[in-house]
Protein backbone atom coordinates (compact mmCIF):
# COMPACT_ATOMS: atom_id res chain seq x y z
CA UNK A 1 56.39 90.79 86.48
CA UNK A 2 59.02 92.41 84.38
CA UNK A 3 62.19 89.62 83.67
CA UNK A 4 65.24 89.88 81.90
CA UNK A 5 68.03 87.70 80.54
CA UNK A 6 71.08 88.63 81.34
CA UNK A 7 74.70 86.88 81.63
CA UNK A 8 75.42 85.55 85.18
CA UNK A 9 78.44 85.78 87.01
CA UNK A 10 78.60 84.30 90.61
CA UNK A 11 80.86 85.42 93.16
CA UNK A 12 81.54 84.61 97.05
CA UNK A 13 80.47 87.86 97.92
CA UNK A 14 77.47 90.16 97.81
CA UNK A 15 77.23 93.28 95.43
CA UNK A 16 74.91 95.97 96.35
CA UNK A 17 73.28 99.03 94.08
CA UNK A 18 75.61 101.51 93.90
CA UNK A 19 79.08 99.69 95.09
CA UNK A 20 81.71 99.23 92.50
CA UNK A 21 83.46 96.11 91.95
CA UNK A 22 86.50 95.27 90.38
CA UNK A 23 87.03 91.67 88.76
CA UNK A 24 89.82 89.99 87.52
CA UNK A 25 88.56 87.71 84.93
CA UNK A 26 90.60 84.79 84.16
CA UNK A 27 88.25 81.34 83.26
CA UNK A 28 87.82 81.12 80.29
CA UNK A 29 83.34 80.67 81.17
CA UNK A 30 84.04 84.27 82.38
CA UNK A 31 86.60 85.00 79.56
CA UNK A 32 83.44 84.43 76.81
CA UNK A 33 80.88 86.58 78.95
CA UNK A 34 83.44 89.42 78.92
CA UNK A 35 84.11 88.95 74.84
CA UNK A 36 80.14 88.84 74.07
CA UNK A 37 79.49 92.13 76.37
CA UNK A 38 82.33 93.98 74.21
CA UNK A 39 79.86 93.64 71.54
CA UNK A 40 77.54 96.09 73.39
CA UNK A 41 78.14 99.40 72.14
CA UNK A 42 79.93 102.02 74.39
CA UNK A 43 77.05 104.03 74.60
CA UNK A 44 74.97 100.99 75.83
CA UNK A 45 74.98 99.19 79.51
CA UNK A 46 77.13 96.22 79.44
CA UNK A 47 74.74 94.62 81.72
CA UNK A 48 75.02 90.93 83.79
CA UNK A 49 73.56 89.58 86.81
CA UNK A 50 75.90 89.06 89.89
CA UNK A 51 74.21 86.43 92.84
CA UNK A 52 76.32 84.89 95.65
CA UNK A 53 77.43 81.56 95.97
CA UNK A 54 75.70 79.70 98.33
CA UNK A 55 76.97 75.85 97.73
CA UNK A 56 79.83 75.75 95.35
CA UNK A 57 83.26 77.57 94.09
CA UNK A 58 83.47 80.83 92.34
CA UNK A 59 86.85 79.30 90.51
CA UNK A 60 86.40 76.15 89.15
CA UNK A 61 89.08 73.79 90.34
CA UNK A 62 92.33 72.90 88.89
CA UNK A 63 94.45 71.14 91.01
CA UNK A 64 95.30 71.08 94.53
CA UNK A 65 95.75 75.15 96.47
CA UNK A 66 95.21 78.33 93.99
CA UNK A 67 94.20 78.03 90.39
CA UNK A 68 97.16 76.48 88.51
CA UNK A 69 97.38 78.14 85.29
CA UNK A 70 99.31 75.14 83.61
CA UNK A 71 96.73 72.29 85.05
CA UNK A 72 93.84 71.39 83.32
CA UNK A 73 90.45 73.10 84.71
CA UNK A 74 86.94 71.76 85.33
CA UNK A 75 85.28 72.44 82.50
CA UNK A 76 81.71 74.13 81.09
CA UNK A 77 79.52 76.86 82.45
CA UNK A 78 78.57 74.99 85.54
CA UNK A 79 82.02 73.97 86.82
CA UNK A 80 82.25 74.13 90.58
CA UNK A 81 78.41 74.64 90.88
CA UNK A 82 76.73 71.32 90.61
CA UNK A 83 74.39 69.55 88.54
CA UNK A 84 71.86 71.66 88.97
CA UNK A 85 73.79 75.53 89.42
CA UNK A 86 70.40 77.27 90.42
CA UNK A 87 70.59 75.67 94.18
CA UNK A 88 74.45 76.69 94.31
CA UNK A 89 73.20 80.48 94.52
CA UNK A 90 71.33 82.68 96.35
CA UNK A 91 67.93 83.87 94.70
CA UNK A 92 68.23 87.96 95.15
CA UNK A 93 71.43 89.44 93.25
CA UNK A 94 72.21 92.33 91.43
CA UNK A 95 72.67 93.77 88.08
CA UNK A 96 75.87 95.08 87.25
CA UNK A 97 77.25 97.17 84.73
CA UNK A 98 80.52 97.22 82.84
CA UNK A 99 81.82 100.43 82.78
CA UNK A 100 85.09 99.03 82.01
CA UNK A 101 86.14 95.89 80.56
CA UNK A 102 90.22 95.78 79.72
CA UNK A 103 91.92 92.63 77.74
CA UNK A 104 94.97 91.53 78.69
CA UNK A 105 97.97 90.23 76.53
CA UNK A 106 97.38 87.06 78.11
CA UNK A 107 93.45 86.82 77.40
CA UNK A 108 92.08 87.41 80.89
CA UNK A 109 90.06 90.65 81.93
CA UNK A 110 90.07 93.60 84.40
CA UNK A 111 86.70 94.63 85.07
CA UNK A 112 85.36 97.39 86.77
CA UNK A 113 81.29 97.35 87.27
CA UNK A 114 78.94 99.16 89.03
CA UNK A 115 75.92 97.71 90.84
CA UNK A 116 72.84 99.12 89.64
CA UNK A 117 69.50 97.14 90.53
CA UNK A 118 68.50 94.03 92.48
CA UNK A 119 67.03 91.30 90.83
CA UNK A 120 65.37 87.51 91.45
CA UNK A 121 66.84 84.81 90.04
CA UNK A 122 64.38 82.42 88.04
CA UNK A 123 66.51 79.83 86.52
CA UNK A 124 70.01 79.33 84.95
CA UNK A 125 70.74 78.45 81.25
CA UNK A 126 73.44 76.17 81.09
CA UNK A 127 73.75 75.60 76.90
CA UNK A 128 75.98 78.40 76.21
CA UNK A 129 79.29 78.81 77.39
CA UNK A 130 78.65 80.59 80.38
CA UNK A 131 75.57 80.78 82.68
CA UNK A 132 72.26 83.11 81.37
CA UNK A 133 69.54 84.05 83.96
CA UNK A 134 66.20 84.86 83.67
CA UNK A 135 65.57 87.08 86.55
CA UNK A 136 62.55 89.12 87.92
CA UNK A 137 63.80 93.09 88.67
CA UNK A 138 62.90 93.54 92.01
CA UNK A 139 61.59 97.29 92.85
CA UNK A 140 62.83 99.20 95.74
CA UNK A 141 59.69 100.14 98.13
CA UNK A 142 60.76 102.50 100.75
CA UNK A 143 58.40 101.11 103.88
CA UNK A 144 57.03 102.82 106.67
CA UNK A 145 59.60 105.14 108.42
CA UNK A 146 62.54 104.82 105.76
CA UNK A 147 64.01 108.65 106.74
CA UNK A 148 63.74 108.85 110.72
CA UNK A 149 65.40 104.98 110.36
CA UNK A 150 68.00 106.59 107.95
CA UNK A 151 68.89 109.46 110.04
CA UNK A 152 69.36 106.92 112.74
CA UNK A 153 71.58 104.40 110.23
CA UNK A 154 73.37 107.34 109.76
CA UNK A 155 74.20 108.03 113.36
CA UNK A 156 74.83 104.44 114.46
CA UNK A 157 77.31 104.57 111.12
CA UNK A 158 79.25 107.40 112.50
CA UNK A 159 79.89 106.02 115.36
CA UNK A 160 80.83 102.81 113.69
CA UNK A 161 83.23 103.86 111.69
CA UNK A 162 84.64 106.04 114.79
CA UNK A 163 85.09 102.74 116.19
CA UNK A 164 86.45 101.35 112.99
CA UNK A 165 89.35 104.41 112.61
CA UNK A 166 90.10 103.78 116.19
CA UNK A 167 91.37 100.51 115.70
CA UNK A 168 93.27 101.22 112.25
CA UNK A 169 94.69 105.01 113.70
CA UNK A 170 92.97 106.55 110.53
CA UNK A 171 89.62 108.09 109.76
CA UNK A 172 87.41 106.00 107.14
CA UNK A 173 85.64 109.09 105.80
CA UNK A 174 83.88 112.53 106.88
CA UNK A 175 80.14 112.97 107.71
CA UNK A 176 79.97 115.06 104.23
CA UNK A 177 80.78 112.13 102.26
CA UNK A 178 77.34 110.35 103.46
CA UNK A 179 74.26 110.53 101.33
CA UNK A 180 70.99 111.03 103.47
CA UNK A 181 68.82 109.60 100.85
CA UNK A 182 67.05 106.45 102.72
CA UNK A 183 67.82 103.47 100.10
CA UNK A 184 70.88 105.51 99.22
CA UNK A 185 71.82 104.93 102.96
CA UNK A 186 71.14 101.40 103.53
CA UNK A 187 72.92 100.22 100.62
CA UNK A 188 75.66 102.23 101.35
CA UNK A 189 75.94 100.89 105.02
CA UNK A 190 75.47 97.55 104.18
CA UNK A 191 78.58 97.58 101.67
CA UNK A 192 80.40 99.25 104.17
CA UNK A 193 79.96 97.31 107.59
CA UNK A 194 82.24 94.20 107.97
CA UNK A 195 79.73 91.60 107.92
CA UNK A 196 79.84 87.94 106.68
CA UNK A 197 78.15 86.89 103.15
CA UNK A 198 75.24 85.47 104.85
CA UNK A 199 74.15 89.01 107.21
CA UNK A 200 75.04 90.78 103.74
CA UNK A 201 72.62 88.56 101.89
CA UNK A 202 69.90 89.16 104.46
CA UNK A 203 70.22 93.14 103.83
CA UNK A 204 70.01 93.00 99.92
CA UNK A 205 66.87 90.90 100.01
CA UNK A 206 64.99 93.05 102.55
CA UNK A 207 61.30 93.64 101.23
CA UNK A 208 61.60 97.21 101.34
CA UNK A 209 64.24 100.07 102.71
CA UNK A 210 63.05 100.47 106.24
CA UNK A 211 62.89 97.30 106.87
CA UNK A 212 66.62 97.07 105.69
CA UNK A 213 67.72 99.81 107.63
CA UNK A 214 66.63 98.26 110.66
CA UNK A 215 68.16 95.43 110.89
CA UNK A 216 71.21 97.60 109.90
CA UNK A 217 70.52 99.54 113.19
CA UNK A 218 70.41 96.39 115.35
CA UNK A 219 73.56 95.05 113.50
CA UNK A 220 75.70 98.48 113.56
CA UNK A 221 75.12 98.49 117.26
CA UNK A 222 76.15 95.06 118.54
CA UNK A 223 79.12 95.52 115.99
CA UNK A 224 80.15 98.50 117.67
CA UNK A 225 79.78 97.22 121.14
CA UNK A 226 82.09 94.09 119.16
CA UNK A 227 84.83 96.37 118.17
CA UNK A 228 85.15 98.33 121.80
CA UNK A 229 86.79 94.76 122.83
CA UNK A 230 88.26 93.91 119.49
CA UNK A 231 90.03 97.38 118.22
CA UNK A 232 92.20 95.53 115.62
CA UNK A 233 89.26 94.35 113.17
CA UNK A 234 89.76 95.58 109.68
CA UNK A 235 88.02 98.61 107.82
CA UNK A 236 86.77 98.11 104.54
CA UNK A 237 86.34 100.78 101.74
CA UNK A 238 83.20 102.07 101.59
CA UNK A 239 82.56 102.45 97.76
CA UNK A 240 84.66 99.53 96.53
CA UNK A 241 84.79 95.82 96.99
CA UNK A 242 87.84 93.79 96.89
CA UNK A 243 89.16 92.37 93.57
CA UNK A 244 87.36 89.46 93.05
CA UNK A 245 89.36 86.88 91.46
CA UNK A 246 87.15 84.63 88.58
């Protein structure tokens, strides 16, 4: 079992290999992870672990509403996240890396990061002054049937996002912008489809591609069927998440 330590950042929302996320980084937990990383040469990976919240708040509180910048915060690593933060997050995340990490006048960050790996998490350092994780890199077998399933992802997709442009009046992309390799596909897909955190979750810890991809299948075709009676859901990008604001 290969592990790693790594600096965690949890977020209410899942980030696949391969999407890119932007982050605007303004606690000061997350403030301290983004100074220590700028000590990584810029010919090294500015690596940390991202996992979803399952129990908890990605911004610790403040007062009352949205984050009051003039009210005094929870404070520590483990704001928002319990006694014990390990049970506040799902086990299977992913490692990012910081291809671009910006300081602001004011101190906070913009981040843009690129999923790159899935990984288990172990356990959760609390001592510093943001969360460490050991975590387990989790390898990406392919399964039995990972390119007709693909082909078939790929399909089903088309027609989603068909679907998808429909209800916004605009096409979401063109069949040449789709990659055809299997694990390529799935992660791609399940960044893309509007699905909620927990149906996203499912998809990044599938044992292996196939089995991924079908349960992407099954899910891309009772969406569609969804959409046919609901043509004003939202697309999402298919590359990028939304900002995430930490």
């Amino acid at each position: 079992m290969t592990t790693v330590r790594l600096p965690l950042f949890p977020l209410n929302s899942v980030l696949f290999p391969g999407l890119v996320i932007p982050l605007n980084v303004f606690e000061e937990r997350y403030r301290a992870m983004m100074r220590e990383l700028l000590k990584t040469g810029e010919d090294e990976p500015r690596r940390f672990a991202v996992v979803a919240i399952r129990d908890g708040r990605e911004v610790a509180p403040t007062a009352p509403g949205l984050p009051d910048q003039t009210a005094l915060p929870e404070r520590g690593p483990t704001a928002g996240f319990g006694a014990d933060p390990v049970q506040a997050f799902h086990r299977v995340g992913c490692i990012a890396d910081a291809a671009t990490i910006r300081e602001r006048e004011d101190g906070s960050f913009e981040v843009l990061a690129t999923g790159t790996a899935r990984v288990r998490l172990l356990s959760v350092d609390t001592s510093g002054p943001y969360l460490v994780a050991e975590l387990e890199e989790l390898p990406e077998d392919a399964g039995d049937g990972a390119g007709a399933l693909a082909e078939g992802v790929l399909r089903a997709f088309r027609n989603y996002q068909k679907r998808l442009a429909g209800a916004r009046e605009r096409s979401l992309t063109s069949g040449a912008d789709l990659p055809d390799e299997p694990s390529v596909v799935s992660y791609l897909v399940a960044a893309a489809a509007v699905l909620d955190i927990p149906a996203k979750q499912r998809l990044l810890q599938a044992p292996d591609t196939a089995t991924r991809l079908a349960e992407e299948l099954k899910l891309l075709r009772a969406e569609t069927a969804v959409i046919r009676h609901l043509p004003s859901l939202p697309a999402v990008d298919l590359t990028r998440a939304p900002t995430s604001p930490n």
